[in-house]
N, C-alpha and C. Protein backbone atom coordinates (compact mmCIF):
# COMPACT_ATOMS: atom_id res chain seq x y z
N UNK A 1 -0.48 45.31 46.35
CA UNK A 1 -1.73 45.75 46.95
C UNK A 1 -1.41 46.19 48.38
N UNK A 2 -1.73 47.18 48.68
CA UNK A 2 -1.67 47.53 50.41
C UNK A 2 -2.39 47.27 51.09
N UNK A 3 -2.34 47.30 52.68
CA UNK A 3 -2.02 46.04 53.29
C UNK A 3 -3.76 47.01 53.78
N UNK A 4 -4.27 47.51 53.69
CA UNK A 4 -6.17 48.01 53.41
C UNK A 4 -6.35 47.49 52.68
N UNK A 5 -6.43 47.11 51.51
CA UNK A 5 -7.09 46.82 50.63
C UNK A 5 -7.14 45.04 51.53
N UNK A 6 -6.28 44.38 51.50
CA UNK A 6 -5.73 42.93 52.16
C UNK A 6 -6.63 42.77 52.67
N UNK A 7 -6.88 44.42 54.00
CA UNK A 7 -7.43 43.80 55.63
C UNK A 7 -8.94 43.43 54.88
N UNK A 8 -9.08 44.39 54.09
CA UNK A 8 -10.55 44.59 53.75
C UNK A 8 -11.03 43.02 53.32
N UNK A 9 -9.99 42.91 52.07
CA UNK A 9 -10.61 41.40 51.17
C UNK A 9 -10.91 40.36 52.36
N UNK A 10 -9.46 40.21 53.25
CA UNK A 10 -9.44 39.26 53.96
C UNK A 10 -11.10 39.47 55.14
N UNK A 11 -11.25 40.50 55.29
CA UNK A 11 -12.39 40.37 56.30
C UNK A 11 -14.18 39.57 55.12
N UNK A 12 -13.83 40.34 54.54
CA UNK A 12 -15.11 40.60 53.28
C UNK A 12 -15.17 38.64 53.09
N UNK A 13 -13.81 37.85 53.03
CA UNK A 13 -13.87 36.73 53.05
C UNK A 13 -14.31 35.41 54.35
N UNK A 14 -14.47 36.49 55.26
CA UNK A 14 -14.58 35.76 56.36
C UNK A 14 -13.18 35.08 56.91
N UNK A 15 -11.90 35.83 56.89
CA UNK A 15 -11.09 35.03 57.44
C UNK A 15 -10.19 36.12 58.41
N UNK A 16 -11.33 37.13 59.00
CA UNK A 16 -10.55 37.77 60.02
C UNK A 16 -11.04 37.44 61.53
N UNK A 17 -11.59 38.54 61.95
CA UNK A 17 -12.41 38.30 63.77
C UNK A 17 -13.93 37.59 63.38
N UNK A 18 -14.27 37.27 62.15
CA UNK A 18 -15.99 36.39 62.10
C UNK A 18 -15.45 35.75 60.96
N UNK A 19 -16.22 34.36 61.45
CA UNK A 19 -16.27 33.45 60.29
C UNK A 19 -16.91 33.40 59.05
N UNK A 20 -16.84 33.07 57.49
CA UNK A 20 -17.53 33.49 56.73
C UNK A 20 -19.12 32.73 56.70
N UNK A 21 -19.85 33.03 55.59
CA UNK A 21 -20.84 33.15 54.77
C UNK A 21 -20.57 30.95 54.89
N UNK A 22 -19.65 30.60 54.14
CA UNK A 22 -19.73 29.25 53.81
C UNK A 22 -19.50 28.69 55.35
N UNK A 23 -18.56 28.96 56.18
CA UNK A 23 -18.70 28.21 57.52
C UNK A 23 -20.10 27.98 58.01
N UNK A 24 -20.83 29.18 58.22
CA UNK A 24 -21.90 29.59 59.12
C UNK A 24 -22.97 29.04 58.82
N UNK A 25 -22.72 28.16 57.11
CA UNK A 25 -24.05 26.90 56.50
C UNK A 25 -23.39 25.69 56.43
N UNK A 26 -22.40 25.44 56.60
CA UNK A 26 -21.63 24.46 56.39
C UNK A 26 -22.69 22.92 57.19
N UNK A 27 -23.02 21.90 56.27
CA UNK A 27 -23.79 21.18 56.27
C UNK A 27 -25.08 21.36 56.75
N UNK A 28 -25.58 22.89 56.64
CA UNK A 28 -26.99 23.15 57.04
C UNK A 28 -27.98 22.67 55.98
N UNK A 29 -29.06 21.48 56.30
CA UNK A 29 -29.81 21.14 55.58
C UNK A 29 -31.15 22.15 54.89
N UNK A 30 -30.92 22.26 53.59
CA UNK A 30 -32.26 22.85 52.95
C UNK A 30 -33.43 22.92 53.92
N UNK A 31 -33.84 21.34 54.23
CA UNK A 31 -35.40 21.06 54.50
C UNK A 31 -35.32 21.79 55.76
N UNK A 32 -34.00 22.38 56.40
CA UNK A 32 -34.43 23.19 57.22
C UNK A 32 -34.48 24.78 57.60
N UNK A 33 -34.26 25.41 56.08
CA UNK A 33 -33.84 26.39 56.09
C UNK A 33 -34.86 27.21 56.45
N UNK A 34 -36.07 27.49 56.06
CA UNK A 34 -37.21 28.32 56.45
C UNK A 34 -37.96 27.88 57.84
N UNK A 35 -36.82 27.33 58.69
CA UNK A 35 -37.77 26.86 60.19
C UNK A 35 -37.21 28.61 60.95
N UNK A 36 -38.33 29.00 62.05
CA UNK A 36 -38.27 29.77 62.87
C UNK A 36 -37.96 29.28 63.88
N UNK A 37 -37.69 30.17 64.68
CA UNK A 37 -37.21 29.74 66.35
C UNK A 37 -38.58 30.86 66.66
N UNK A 38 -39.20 30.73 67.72
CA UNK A 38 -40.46 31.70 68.71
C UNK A 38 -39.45 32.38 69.32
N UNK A 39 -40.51 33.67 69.19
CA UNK A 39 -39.65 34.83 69.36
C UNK A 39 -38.61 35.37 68.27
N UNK A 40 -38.30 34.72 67.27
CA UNK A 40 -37.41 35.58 66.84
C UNK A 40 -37.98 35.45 64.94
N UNK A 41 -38.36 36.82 64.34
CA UNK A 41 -38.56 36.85 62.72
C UNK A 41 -38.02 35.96 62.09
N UNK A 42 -36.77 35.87 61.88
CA UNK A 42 -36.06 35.43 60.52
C UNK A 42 -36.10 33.71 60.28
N UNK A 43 -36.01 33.38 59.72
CA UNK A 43 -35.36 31.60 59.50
C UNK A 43 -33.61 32.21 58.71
N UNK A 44 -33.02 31.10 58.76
CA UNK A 44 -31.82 30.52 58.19
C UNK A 44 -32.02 31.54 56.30
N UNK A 45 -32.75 30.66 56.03
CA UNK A 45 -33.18 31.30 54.59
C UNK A 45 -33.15 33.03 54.04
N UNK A 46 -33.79 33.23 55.06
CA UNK A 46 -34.31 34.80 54.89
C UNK A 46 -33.42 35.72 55.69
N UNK A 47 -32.16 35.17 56.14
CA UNK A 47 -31.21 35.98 56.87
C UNK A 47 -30.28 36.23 55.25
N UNK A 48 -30.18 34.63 54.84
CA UNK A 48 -28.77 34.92 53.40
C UNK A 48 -29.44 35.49 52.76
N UNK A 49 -30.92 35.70 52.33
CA UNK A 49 -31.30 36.15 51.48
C UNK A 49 -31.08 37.78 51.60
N UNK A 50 -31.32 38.20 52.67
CA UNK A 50 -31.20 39.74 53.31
C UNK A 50 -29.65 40.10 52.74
N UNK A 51 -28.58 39.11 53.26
CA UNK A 51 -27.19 38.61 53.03
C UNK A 51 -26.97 39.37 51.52
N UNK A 52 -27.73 38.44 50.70
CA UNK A 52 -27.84 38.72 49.44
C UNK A 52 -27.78 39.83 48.83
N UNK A 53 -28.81 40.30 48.98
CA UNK A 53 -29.67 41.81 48.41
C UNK A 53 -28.71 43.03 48.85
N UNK A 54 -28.65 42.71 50.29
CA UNK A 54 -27.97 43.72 50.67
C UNK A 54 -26.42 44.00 49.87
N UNK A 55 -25.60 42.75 49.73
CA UNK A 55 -24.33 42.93 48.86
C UNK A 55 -24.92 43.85 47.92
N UNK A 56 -25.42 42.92 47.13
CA UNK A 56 -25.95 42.81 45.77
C UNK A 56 -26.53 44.38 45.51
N UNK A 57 -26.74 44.84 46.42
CA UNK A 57 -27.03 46.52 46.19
C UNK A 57 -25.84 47.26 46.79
N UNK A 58 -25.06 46.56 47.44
CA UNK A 58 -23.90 48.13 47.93
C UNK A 58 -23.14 47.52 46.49
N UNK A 59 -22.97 46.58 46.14
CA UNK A 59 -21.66 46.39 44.99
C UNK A 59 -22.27 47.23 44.09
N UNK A 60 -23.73 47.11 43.70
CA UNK A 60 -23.96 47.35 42.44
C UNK A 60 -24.18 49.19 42.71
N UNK A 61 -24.13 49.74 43.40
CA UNK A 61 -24.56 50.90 44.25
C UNK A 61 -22.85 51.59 43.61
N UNK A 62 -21.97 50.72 44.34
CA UNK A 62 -20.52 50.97 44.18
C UNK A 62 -19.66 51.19 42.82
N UNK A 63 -20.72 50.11 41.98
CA UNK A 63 -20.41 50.41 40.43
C UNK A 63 -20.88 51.73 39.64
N UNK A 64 -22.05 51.71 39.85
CA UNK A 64 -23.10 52.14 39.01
C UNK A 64 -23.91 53.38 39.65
N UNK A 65 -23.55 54.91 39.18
CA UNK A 65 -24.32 55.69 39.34
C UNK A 65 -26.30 55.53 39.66
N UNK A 66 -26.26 55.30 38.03
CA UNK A 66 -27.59 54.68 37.64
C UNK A 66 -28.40 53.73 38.35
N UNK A 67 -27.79 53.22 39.62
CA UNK A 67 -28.36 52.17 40.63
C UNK A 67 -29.69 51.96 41.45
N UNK A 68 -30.66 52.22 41.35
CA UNK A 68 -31.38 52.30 42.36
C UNK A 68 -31.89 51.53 43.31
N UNK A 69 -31.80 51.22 44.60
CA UNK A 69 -32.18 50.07 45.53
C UNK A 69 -33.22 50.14 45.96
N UNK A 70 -33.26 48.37 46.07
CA UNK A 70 -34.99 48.63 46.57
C UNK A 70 -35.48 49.12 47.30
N UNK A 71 -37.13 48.77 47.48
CA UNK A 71 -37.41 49.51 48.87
C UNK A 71 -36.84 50.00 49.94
N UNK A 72 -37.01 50.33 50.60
CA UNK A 72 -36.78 49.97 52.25
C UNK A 72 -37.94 49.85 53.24
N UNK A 73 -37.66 49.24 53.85
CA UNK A 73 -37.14 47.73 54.08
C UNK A 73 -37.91 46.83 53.29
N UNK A 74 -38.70 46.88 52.71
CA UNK A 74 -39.70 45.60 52.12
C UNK A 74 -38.51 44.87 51.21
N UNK A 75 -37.85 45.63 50.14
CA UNK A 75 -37.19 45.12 49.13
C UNK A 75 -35.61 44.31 49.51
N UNK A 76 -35.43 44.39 51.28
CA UNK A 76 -34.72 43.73 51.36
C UNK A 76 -34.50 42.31 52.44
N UNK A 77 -36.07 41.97 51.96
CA UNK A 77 -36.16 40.83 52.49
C UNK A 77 -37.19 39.89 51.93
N UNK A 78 -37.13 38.81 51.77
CA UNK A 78 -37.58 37.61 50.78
C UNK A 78 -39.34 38.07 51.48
N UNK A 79 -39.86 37.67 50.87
CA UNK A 79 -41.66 37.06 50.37
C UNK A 79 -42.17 36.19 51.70
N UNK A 80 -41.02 35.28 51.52
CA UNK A 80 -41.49 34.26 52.03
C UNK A 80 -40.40 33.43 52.84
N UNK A 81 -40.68 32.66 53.89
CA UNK A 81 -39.57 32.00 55.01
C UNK A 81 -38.64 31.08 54.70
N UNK A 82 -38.73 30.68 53.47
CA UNK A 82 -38.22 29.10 53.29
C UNK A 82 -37.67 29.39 51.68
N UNK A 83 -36.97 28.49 50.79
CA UNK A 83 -36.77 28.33 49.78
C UNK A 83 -37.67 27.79 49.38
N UNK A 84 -38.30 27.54 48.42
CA UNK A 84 -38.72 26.47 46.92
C UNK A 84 -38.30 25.78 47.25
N UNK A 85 -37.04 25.49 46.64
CA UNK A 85 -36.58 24.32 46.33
C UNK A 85 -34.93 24.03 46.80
N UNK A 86 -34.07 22.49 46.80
CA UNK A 86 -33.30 22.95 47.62
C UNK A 86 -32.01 23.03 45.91
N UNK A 87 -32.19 23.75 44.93
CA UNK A 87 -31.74 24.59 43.81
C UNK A 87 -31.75 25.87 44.17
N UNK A 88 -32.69 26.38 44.40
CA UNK A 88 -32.82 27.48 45.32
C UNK A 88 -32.28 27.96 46.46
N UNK A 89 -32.36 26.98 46.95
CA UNK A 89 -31.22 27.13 48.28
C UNK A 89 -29.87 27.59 48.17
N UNK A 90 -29.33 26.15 47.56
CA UNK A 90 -28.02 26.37 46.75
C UNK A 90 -27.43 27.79 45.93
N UNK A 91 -28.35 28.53 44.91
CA UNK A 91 -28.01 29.15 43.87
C UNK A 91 -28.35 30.03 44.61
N UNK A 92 -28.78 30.52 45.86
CA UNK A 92 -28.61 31.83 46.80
C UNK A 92 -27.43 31.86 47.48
N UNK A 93 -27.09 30.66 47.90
CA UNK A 93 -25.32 30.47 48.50
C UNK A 93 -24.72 30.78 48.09
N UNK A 94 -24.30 30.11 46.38
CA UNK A 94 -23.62 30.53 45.23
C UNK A 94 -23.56 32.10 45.09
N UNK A 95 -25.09 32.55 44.67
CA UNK A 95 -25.10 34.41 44.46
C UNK A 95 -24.62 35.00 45.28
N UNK A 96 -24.77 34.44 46.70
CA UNK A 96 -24.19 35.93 47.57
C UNK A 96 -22.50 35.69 47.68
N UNK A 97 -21.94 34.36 47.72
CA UNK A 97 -20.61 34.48 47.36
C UNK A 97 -19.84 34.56 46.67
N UNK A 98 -20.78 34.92 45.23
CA UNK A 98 -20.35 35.85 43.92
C UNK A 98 -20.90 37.04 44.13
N UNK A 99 -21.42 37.27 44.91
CA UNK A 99 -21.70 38.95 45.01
C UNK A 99 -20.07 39.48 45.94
N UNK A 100 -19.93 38.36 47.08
CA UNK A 100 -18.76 39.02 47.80
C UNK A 100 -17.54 39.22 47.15
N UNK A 101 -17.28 38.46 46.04
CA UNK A 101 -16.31 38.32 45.18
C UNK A 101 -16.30 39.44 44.29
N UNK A 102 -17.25 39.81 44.00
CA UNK A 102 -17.44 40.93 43.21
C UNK A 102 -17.14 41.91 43.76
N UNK A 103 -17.33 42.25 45.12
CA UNK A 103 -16.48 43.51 46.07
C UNK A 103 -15.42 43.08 45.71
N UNK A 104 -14.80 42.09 46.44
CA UNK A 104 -13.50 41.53 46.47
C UNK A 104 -12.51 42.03 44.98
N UNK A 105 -13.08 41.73 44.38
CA UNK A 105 -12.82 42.03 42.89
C UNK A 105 -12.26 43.47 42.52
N UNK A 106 -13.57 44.63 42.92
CA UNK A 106 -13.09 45.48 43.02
C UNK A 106 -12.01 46.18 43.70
N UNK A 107 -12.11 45.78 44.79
CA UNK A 107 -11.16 46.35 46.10
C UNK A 107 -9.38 45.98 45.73
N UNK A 108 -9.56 44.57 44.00
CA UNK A 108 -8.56 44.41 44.31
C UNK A 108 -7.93 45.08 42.71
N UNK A 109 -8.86 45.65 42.42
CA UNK A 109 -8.27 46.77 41.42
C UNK A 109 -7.65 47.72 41.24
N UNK A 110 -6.08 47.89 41.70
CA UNK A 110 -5.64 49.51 42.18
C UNK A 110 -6.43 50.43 41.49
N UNK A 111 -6.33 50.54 40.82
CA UNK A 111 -7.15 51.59 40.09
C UNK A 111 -8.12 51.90 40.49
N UNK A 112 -8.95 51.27 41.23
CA UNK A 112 -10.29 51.90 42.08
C UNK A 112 -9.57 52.78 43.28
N UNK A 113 -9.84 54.16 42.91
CA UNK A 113 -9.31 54.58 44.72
C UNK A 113 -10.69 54.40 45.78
N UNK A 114 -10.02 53.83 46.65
CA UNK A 114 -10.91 53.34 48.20
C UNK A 114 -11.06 54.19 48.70
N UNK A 115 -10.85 55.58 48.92
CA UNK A 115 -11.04 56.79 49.83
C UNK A 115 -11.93 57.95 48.98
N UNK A 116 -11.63 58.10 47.54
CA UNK A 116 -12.17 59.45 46.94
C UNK A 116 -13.55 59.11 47.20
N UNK A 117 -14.66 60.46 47.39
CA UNK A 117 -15.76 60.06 47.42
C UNK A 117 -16.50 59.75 46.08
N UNK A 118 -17.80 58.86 45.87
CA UNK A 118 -17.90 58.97 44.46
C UNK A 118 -18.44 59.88 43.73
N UNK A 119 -18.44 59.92 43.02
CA UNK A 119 -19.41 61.03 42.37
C UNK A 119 -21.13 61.25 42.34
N UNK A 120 -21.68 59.92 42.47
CA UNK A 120 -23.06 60.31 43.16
C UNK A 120 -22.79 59.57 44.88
N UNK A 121 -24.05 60.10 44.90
CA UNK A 121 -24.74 59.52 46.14
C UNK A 121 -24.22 60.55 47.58
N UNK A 122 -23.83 60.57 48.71
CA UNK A 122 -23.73 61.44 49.97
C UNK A 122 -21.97 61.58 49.89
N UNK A 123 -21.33 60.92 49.65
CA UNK A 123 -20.03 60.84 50.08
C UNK A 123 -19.44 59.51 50.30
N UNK A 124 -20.17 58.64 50.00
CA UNK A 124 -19.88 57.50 50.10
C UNK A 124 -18.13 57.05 49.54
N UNK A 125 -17.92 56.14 49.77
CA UNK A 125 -16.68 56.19 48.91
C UNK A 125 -16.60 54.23 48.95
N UNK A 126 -15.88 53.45 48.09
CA UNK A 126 -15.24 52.09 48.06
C UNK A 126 -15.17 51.58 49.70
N UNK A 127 -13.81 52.43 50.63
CA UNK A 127 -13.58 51.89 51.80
C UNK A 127 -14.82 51.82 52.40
N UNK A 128 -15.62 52.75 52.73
CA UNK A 128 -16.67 53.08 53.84
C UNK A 128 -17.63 52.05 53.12
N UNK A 129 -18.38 51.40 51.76
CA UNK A 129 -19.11 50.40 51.12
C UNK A 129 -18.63 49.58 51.95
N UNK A 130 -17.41 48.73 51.50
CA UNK A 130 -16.71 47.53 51.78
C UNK A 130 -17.16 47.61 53.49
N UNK A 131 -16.46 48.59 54.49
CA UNK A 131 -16.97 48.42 55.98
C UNK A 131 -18.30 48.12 56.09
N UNK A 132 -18.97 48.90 55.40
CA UNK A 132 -20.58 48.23 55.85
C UNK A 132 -20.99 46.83 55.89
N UNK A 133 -20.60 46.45 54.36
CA UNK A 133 -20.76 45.03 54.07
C UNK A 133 -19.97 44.00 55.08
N UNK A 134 -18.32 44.30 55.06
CA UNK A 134 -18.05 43.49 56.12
C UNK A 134 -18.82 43.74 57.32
N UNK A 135 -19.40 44.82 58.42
CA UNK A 135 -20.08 45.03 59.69
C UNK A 135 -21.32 44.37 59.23
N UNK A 136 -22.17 44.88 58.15
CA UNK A 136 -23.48 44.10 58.04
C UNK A 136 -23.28 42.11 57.75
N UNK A 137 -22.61 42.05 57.16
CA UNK A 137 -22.91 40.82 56.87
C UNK A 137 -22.12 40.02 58.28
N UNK A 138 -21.51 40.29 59.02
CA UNK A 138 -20.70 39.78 60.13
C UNK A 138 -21.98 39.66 61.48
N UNK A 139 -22.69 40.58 61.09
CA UNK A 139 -23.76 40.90 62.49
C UNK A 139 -24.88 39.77 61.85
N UNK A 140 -25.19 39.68 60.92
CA UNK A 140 -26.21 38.84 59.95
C UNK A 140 -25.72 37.13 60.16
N UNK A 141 -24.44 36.33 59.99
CA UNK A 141 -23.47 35.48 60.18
C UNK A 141 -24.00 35.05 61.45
N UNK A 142 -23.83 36.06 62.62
CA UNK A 142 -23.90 35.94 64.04
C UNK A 142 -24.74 35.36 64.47
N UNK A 143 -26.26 35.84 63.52
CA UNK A 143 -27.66 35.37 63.94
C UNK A 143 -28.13 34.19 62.98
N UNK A 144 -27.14 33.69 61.89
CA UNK A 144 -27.37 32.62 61.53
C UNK A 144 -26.77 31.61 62.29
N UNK A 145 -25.48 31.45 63.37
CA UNK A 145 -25.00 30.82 63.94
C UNK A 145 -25.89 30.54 65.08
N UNK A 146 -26.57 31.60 65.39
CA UNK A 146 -27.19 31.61 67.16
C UNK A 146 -28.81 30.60 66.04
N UNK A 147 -28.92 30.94 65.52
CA UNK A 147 -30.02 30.47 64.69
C UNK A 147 -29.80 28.91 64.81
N UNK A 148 -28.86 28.40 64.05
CA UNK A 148 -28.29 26.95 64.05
C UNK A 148 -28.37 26.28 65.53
N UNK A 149 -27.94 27.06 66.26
CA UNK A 149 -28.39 26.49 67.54
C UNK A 149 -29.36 26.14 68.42
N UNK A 150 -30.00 27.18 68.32
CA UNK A 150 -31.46 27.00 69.07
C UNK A 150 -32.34 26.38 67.91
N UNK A 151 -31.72 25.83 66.65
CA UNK A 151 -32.80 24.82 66.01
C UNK A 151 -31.90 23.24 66.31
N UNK A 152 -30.43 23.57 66.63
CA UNK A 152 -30.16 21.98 67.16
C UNK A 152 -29.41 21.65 65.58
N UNK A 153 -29.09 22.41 64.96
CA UNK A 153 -28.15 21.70 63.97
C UNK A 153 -26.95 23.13 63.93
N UNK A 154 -25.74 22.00 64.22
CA UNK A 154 -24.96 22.57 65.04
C UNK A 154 -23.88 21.87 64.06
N UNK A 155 -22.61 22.32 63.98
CA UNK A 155 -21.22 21.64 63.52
C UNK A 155 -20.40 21.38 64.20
N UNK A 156 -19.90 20.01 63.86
CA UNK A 156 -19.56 19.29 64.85
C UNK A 156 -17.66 19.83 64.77
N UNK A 157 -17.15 19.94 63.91
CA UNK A 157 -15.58 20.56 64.05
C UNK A 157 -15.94 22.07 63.85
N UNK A 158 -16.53 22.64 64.69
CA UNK A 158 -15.90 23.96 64.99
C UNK A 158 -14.79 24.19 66.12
């Protein structure tokens, strides 16, 4: 595999210049996932969920001609502030780090070329997907960390 495809996985995993998806919840309690901070939209919840969707449409975008994504913006952000339940919680953690895997997956298929553009959509191509996702989900990470803080649950071995 060349050493792009590597930088890519390795970022997409959270183990380059930002920490991943699992650090950035690492012992974050459910019962507090849908709390706000004043002043600022999102909770904890409705950032992974954004997290989510958003993969979950460039992968499937990346596969699949036939793709269509949701709204914009309505369709890429939850209903509501909080989880259900803390199953719910969980099995959104789980999805979006089987959604990243699923890039991952691809990227690690030679056979996918990373540069040709695809055949639908503007010009898009594999590499330029994968950058988004790593830039979007790294900027998203950021504000779940600053999030953790100004609610006071914080990790103690960082």
């Amino acid at each position: 595999m060349n050493e792009i495809r590597k930088d890519l996985i390795k970022s997409l995993r959270g183990k380059g210049a930002h920490i991943s998806i699992e650090e950035s919840l690492k012992d974050f309690p459910y019962s507090r996932a849908g709390e706000k901070v004043e002043g600022l939209e999102h909770s904890v919840w409705m950032l992974l969920y954004h997290i989510w969707i958003c993969t979950y449409d460039i992968v499937e975008f990346s596969l699949s001609p036939g793709h269509e994504s949701p709204e914009y913006p309505s369709g890429y952000w939850p209903e509501k502030c909080c989880p259900e339940t803390d199953q719910g919680w969980n099995r959104l953690i789980a999805d979006t780090l089987h959604e990243i895997e699923r890039m991952v997956e691809i990227l690690e298929d030679e056979s996918n070329d990373i540069t040709s553009p695809f055949p639908w959509g503007s010009g898009q191509n594999l590499f330029k997907e994968a950058l988004v996702l790593i830039d979007h989900n790294s900027y998203h990470i950021a504000q779940i960390i600053d999030l953790r803080a100004l609610l006071g649950v914080t990790v103690k071995d960082w």
